[in-house]
C-alpha atoms as a PDB file:
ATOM      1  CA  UNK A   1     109.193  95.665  83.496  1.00  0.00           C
ATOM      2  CA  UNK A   2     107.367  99.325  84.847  1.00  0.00           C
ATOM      3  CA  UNK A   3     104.098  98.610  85.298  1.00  0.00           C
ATOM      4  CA  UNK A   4     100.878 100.584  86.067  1.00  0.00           C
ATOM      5  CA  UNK A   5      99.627 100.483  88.945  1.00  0.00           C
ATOM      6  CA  UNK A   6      95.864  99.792  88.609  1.00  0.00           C
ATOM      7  CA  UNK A   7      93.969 100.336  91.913  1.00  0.00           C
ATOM      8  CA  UNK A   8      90.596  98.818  92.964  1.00  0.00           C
ATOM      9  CA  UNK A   9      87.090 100.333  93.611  1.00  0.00           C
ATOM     10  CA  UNK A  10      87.627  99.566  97.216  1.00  0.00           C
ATOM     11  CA  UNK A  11      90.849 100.939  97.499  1.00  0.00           C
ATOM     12  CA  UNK A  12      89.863 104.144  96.513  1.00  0.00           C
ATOM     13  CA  UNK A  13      86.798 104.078  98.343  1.00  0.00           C
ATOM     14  CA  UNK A  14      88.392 103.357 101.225  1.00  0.00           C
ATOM     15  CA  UNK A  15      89.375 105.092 104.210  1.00  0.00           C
ATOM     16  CA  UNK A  16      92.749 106.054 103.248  1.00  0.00           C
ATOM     17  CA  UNK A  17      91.795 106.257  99.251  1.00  0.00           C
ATOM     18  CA  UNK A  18      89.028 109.261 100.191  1.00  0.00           C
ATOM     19  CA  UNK A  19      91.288 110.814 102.484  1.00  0.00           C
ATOM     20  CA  UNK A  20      93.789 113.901 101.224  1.00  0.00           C
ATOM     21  CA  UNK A  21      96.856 112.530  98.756  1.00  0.00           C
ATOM     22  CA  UNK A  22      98.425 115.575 100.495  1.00  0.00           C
ATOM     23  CA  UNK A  23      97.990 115.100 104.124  1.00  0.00           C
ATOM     24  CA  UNK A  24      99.223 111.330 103.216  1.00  0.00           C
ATOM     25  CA  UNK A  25     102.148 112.640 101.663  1.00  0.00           C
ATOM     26  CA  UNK A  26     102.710 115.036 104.638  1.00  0.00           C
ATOM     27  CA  UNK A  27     102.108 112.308 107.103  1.00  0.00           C
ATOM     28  CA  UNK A  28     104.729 110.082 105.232  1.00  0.00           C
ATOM     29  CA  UNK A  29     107.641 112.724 104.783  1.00  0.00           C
ATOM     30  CA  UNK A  30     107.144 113.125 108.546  1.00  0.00           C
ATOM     31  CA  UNK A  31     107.281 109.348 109.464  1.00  0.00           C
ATOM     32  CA  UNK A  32     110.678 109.214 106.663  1.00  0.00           C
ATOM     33  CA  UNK A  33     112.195 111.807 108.505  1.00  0.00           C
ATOM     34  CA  UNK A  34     111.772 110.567 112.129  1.00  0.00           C
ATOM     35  CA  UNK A  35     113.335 107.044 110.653  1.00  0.00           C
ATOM     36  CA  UNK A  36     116.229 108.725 109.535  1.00  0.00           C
ATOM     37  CA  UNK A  37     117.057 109.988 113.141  1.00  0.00           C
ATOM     38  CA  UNK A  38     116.726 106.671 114.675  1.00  0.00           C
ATOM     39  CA  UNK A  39     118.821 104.222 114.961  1.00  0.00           C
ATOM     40  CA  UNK A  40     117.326 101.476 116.973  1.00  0.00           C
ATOM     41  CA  UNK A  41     115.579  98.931 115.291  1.00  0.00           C
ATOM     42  CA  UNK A  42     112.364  98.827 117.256  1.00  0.00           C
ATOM     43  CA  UNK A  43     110.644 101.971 115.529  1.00  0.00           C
ATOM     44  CA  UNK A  44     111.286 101.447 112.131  1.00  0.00           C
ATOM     45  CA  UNK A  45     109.681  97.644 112.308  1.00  0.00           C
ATOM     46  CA  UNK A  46     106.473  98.772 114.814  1.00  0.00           C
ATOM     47  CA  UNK A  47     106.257 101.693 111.621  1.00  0.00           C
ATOM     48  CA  UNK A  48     106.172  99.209 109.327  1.00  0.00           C
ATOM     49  CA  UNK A  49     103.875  96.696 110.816  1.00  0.00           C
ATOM     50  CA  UNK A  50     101.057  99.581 111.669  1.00  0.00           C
ATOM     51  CA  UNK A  51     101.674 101.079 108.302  1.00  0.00           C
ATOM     52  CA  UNK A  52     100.966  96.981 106.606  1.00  0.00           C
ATOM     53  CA  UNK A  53      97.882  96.604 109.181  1.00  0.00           C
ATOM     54  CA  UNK A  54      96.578  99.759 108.397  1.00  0.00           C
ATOM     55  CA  UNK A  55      96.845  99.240 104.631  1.00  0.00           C
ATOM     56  CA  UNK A  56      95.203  96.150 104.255  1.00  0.00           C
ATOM     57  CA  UNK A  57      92.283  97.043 106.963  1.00  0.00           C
ATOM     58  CA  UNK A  58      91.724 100.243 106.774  1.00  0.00           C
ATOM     59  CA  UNK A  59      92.865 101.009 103.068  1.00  0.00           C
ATOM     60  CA  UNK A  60      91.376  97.379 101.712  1.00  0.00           C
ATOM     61  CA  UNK A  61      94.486  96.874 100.058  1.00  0.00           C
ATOM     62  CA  UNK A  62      95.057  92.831  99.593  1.00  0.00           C
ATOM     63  CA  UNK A  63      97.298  90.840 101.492  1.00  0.00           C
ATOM     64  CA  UNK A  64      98.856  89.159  98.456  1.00  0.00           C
ATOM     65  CA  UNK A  65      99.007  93.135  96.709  1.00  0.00           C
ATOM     66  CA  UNK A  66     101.233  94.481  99.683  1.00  0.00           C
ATOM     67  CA  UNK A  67     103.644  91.318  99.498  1.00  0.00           C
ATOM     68  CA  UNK A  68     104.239  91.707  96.149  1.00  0.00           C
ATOM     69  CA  UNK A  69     104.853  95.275  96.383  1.00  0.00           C
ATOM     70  CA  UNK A  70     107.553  94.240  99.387  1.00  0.00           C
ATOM     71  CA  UNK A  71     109.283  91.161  97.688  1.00  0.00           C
ATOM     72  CA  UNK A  72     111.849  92.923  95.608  1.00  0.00           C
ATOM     73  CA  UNK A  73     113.058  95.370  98.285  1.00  0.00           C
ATOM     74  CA  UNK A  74     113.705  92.738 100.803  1.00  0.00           C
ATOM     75  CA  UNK A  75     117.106  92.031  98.518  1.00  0.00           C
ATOM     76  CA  UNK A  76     118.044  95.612  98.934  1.00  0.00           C
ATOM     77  CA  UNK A  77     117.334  95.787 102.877  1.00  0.00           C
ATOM     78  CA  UNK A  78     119.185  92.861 103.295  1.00  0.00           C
ATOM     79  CA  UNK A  79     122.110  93.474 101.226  1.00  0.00           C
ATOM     80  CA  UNK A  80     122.174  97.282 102.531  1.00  0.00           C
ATOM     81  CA  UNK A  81     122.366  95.815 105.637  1.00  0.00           C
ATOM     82  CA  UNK A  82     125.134  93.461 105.382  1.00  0.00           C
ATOM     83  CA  UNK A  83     127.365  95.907 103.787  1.00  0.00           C
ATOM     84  CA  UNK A  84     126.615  98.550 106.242  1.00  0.00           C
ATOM     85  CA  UNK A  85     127.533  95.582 108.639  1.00  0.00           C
ATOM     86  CA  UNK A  86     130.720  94.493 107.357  1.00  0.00           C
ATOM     87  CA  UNK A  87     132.464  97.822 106.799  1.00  0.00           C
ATOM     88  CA  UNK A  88     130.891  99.461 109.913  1.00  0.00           C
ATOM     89  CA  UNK A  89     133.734 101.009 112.334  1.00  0.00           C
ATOM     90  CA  UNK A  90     132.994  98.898 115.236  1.00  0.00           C
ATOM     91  CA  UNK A  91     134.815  95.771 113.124  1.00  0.00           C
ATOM     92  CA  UNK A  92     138.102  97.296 113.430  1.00  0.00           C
ATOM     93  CA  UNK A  93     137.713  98.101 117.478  1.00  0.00           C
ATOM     94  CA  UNK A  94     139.806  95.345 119.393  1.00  0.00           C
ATOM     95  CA  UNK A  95     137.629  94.798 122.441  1.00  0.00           C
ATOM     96  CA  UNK A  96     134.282  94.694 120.578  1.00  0.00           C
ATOM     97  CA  UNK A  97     132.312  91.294 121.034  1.00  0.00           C
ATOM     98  CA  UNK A  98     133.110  88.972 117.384  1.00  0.00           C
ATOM     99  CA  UNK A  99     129.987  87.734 116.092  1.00  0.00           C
ATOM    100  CA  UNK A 100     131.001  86.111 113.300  1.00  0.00           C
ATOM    101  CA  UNK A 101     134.075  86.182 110.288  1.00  0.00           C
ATOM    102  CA  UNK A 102     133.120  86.404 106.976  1.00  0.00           C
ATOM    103  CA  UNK A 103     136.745  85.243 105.480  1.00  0.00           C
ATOM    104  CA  UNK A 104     139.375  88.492 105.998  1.00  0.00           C
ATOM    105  CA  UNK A 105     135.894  90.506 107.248  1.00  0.00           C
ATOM    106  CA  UNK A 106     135.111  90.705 111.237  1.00  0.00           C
ATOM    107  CA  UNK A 107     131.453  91.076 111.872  1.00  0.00           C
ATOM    108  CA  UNK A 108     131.135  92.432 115.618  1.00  0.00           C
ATOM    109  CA  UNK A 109     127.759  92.544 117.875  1.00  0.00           C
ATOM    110  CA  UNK A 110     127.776  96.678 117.514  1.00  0.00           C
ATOM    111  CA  UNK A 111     127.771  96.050 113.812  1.00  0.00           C
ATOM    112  CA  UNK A 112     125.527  94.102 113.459  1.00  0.00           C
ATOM    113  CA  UNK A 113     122.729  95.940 115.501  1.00  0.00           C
ATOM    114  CA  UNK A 114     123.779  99.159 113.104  1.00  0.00           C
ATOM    115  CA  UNK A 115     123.080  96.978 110.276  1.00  0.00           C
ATOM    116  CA  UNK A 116     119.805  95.511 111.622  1.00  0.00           C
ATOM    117  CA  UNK A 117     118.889  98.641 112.167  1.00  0.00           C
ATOM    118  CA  UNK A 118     119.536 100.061 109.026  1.00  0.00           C
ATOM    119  CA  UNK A 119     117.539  97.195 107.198  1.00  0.00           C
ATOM    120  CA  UNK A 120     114.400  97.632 109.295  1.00  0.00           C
ATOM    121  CA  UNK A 121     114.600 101.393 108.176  1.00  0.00           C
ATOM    122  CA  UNK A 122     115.176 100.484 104.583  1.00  0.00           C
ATOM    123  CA  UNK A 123     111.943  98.412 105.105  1.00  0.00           C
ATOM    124  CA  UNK A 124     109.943 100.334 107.128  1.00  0.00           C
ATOM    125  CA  UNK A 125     110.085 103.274 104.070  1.00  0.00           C
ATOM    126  CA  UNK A 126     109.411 100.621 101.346  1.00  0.00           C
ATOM    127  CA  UNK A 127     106.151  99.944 103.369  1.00  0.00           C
ATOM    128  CA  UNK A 128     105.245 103.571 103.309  1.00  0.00           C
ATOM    129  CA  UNK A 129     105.825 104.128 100.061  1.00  0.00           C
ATOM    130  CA  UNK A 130     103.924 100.794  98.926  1.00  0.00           C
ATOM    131  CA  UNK A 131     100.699 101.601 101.308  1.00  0.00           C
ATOM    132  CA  UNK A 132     100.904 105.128  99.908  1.00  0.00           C
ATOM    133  CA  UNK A 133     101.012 104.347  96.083  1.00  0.00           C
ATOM    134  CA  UNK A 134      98.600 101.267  96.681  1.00  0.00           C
ATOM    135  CA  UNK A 135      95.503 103.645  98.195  1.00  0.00           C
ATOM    136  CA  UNK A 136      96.473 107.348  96.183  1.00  0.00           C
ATOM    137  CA  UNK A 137      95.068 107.958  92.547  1.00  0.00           C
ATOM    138  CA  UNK A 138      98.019 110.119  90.812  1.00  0.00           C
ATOM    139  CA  UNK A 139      95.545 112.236  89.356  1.00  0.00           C
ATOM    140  CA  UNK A 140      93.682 113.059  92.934  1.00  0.00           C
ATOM    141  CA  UNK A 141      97.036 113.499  94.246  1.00  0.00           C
ATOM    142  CA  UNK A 142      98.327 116.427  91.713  1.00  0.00           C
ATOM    143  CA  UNK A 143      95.197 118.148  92.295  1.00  0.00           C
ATOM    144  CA  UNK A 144      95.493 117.947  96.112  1.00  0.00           C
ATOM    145  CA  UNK A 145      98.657 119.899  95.333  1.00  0.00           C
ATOM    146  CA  UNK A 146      96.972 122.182  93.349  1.00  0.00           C
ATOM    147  CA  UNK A 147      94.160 123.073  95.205  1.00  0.00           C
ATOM    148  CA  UNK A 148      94.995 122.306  98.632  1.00  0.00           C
ATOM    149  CA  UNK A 149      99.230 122.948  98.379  1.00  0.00           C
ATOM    150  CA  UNK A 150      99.025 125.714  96.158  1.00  0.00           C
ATOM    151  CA  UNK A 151     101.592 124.376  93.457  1.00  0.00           C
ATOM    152  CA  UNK A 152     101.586 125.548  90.148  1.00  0.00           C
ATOM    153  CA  UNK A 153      99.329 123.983  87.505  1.00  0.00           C
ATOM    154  CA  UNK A 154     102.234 123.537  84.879  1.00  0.00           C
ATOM    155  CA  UNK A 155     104.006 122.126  87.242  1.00  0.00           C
ATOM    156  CA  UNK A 156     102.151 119.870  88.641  1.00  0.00           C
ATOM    157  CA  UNK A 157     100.442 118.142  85.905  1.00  0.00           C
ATOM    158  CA  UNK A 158     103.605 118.201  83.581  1.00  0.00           C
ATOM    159  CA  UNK A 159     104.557 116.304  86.568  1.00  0.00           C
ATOM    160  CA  UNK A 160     101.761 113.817  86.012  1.00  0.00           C
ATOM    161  CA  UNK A 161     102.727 113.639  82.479  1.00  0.00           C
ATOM    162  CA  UNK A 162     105.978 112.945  83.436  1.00  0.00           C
ATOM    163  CA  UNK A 163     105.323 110.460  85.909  1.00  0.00           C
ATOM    164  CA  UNK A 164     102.346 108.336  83.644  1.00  0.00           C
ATOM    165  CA  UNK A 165     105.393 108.211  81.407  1.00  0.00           C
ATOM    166  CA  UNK A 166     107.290 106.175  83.042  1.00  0.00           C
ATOM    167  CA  UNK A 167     105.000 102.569  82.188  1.00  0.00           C
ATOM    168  CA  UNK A 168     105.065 104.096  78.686  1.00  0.00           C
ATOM    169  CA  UNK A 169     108.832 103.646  78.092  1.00  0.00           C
ATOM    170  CA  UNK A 170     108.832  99.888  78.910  1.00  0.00           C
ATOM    171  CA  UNK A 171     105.432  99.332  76.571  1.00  0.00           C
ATOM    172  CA  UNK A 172     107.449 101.176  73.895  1.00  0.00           C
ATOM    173  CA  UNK A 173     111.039  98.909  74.701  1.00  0.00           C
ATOM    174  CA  UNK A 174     108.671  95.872  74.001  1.00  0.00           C
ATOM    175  CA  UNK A 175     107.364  97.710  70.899  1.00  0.00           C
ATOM    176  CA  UNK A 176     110.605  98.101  69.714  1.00  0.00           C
ATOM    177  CA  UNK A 177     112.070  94.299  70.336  1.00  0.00           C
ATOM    178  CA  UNK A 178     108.828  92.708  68.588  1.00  0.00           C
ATOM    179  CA  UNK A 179     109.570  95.065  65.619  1.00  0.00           C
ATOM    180  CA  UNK A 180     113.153  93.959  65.480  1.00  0.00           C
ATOM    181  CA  UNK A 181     111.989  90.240  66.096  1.00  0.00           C
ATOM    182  CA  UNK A 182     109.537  91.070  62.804  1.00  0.00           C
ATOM    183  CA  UNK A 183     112.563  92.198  60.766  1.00  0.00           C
ATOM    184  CA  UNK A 184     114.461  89.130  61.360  1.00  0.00           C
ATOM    185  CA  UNK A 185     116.682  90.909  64.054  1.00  0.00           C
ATOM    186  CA  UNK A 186     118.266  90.204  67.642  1.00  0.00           C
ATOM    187  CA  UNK A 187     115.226  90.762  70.179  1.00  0.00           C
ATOM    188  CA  UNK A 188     117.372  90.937  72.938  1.00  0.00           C
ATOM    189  CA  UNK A 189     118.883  94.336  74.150  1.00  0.00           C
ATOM    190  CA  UNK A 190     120.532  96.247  71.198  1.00  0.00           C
ATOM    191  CA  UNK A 191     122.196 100.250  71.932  1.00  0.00           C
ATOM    192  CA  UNK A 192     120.304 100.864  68.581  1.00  0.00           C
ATOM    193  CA  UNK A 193     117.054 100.733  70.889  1.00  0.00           C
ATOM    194  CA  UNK A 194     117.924 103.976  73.021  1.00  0.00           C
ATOM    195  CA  UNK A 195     117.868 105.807  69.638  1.00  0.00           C
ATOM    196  CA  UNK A 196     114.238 104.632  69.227  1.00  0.00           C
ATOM    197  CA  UNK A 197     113.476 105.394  73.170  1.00  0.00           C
ATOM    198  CA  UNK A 198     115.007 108.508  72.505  1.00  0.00           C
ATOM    199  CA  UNK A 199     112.863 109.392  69.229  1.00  0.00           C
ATOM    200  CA  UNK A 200     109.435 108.141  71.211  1.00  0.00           C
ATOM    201  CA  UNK A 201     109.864 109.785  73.996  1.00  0.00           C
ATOM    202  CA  UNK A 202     110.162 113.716  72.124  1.00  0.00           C
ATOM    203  CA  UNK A 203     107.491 112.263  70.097  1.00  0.00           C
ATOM    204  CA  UNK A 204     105.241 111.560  73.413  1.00  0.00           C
ATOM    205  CA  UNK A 205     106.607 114.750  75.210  1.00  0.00           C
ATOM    206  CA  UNK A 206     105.670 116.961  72.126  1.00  0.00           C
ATOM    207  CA  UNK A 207     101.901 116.179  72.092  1.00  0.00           C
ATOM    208  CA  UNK A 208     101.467 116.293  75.938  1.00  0.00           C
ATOM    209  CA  UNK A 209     102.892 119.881  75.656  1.00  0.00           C
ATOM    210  CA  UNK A 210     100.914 120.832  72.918  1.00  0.00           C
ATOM    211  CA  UNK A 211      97.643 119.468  74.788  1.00  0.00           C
ATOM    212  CA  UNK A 212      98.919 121.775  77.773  1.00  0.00           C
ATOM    213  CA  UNK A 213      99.241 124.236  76.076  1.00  0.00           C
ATOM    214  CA  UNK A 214      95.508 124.214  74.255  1.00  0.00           C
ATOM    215  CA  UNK A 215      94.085 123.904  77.422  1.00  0.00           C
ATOM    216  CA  UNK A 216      95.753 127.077  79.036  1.00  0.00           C
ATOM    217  CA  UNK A 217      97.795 126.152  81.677  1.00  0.00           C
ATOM    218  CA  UNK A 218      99.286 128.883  83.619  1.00  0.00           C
ATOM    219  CA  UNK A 219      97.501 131.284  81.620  1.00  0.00           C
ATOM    220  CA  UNK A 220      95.566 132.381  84.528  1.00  0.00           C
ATOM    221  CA  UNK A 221      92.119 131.166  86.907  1.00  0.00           C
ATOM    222  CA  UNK A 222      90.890 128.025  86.125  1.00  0.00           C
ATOM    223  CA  UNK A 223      87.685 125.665  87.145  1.00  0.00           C
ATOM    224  CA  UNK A 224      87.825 122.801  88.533  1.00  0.00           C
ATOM    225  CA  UNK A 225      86.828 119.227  87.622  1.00  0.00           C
ATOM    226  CA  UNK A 226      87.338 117.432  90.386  1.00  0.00           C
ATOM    227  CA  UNK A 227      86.857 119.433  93.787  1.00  0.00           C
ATOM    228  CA  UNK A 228      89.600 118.409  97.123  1.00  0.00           C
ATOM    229  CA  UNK A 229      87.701 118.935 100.100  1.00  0.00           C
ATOM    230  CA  UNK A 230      89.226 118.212 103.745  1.00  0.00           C
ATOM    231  CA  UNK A 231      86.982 115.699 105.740  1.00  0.00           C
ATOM    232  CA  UNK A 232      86.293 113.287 108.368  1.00  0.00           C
ATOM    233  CA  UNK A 233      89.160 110.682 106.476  1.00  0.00           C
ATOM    234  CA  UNK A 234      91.453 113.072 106.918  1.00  0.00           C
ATOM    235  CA  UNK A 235      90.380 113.126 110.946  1.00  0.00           C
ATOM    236  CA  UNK A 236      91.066 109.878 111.302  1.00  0.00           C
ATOM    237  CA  UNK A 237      94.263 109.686 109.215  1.00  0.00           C
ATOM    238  CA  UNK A 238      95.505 112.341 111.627  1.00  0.00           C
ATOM    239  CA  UNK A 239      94.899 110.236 114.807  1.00  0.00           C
ATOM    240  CA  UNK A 240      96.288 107.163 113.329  1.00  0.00           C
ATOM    241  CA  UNK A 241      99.857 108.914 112.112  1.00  0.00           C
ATOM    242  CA  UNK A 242      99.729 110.522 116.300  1.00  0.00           C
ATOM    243  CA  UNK A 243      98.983 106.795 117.491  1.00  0.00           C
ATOM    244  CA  UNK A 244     101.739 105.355 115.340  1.00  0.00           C
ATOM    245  CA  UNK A 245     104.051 108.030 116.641  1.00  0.00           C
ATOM    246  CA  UNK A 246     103.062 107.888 120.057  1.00  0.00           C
ATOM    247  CA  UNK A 247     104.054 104.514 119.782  1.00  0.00           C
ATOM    248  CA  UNK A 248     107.761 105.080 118.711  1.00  0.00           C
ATOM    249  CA  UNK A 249     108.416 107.363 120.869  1.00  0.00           C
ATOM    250  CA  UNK A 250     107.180 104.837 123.305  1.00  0.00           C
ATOM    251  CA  UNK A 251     109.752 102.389 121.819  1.00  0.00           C
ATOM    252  CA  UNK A 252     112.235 104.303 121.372  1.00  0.00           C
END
């Protein structure tokens, strides 16, 4: 099931939590991008580890938090990986060095460092992403776009709308089985539930329009609850993304 992510007091007063949801976001499309033009598997793992380090002392996210938010992507890295691996070109090429056979499948050394390599990236991403949700308040991050990236208002927060949706569906799919369960129905998964899905979901998207709309978004200058100032955490958050990339490009 979606859940919400809650974060802690010390997450958010952290380092990372005070610094800007948009430099972090800028810092992370940069690292995403340099992974996908690698393809050695050094860089995406020293990415990863710095990015895990960094989250748990600098961002005071727990140990057992980030582990949890890695677990079920581990599957998908490895299973990426070892179909990447099995159909990868170098199989079919005669005087590459057979690693293993996987019954009518030849797994050669060239393959398999591809695949590797392609895991570690899958993972490396998954850490970013899990550091980056686990210290960044949704709300602080849509007004970092607003104030400090200039994106619409409507935009942005119907984004927010959108996105504190998501959890909402799978509270209302349990809704919807317990009410069957009540009425002496199947609990399990039923077609007849996407109908109800369906009906919550306009019901949900009406009034968050409707609340949009009474509080005059788009309809021109607006104040500001909550103020996003650049300072000193964003310094530092600077100097630790050069570090980290100083360091690939050591590796690689």
């Amino acid at each position: 099931m979606i859940q919400r992510i809650d974060l802690a007091a010390a997450q958010l007063d952290s380092i990372l939590g005070r610094a800007s949801p948009l430099l972090k976001l800028g810092v992370a499309i940069g690292w995403f991008v340099g992974l996908f033009l690698t393809t050695e598997i050094g860089p995406p793992l020293f990415v990863a580890g710095c990015v895990l380090l960094l989250g748990w002392l600098v961002g005071r996210v727990p140990a057992m938090t980030l582990a949890r938010g890695l677990a079920p992507l581990w599957l998908a890295a490895l299973t990426i990986g070892l179909f990447n691996g099995l159909f990868h070109p170098a199989n079919t090429e005669p005087l590459a060095v057979e690693v293993a056979r996987i019954g009518p499948f030849r797994l050669t050394e060239p393959a398999l460092v591809a695949a590797a390599a392609l895991a570690a990236r899958v993972v490396a991403i998954v850490a970013v992403g899990v550091v980056f949700a686990q210290t960044t308040d949704p709300t602080h991050l849509v007004d970092a776009l607003v104030q400090q990236g200039r994106v619409p208002e409507r935009f942005a927060y119907g984004a927010l709308a959108a996105y504190q949706a998501i959890p909402r569906f799978a509270e209302d799919l349990t809704t919807l089985r317990q009410a069957r369960r009540i009425r002496g129905l199947p609990g399990s998964w039923h077609p007849r539930l996407l109908v109800g899905l369906l009906v919550l979901a306009i019901r949900h998207g009406d009034r968050v329009a409707l609340a949009m709309d009474a509080r005059g978004f788009g309809s021109g200058p607006r104040t500001r609850y909550r103020r996003v100032r650049w300072g000193w955490p964003d310094v530092l958050v600077v100097v630790g993304a050069v570090a980290v990339l100083v360091g690939v490009l050591g590796l690689s």
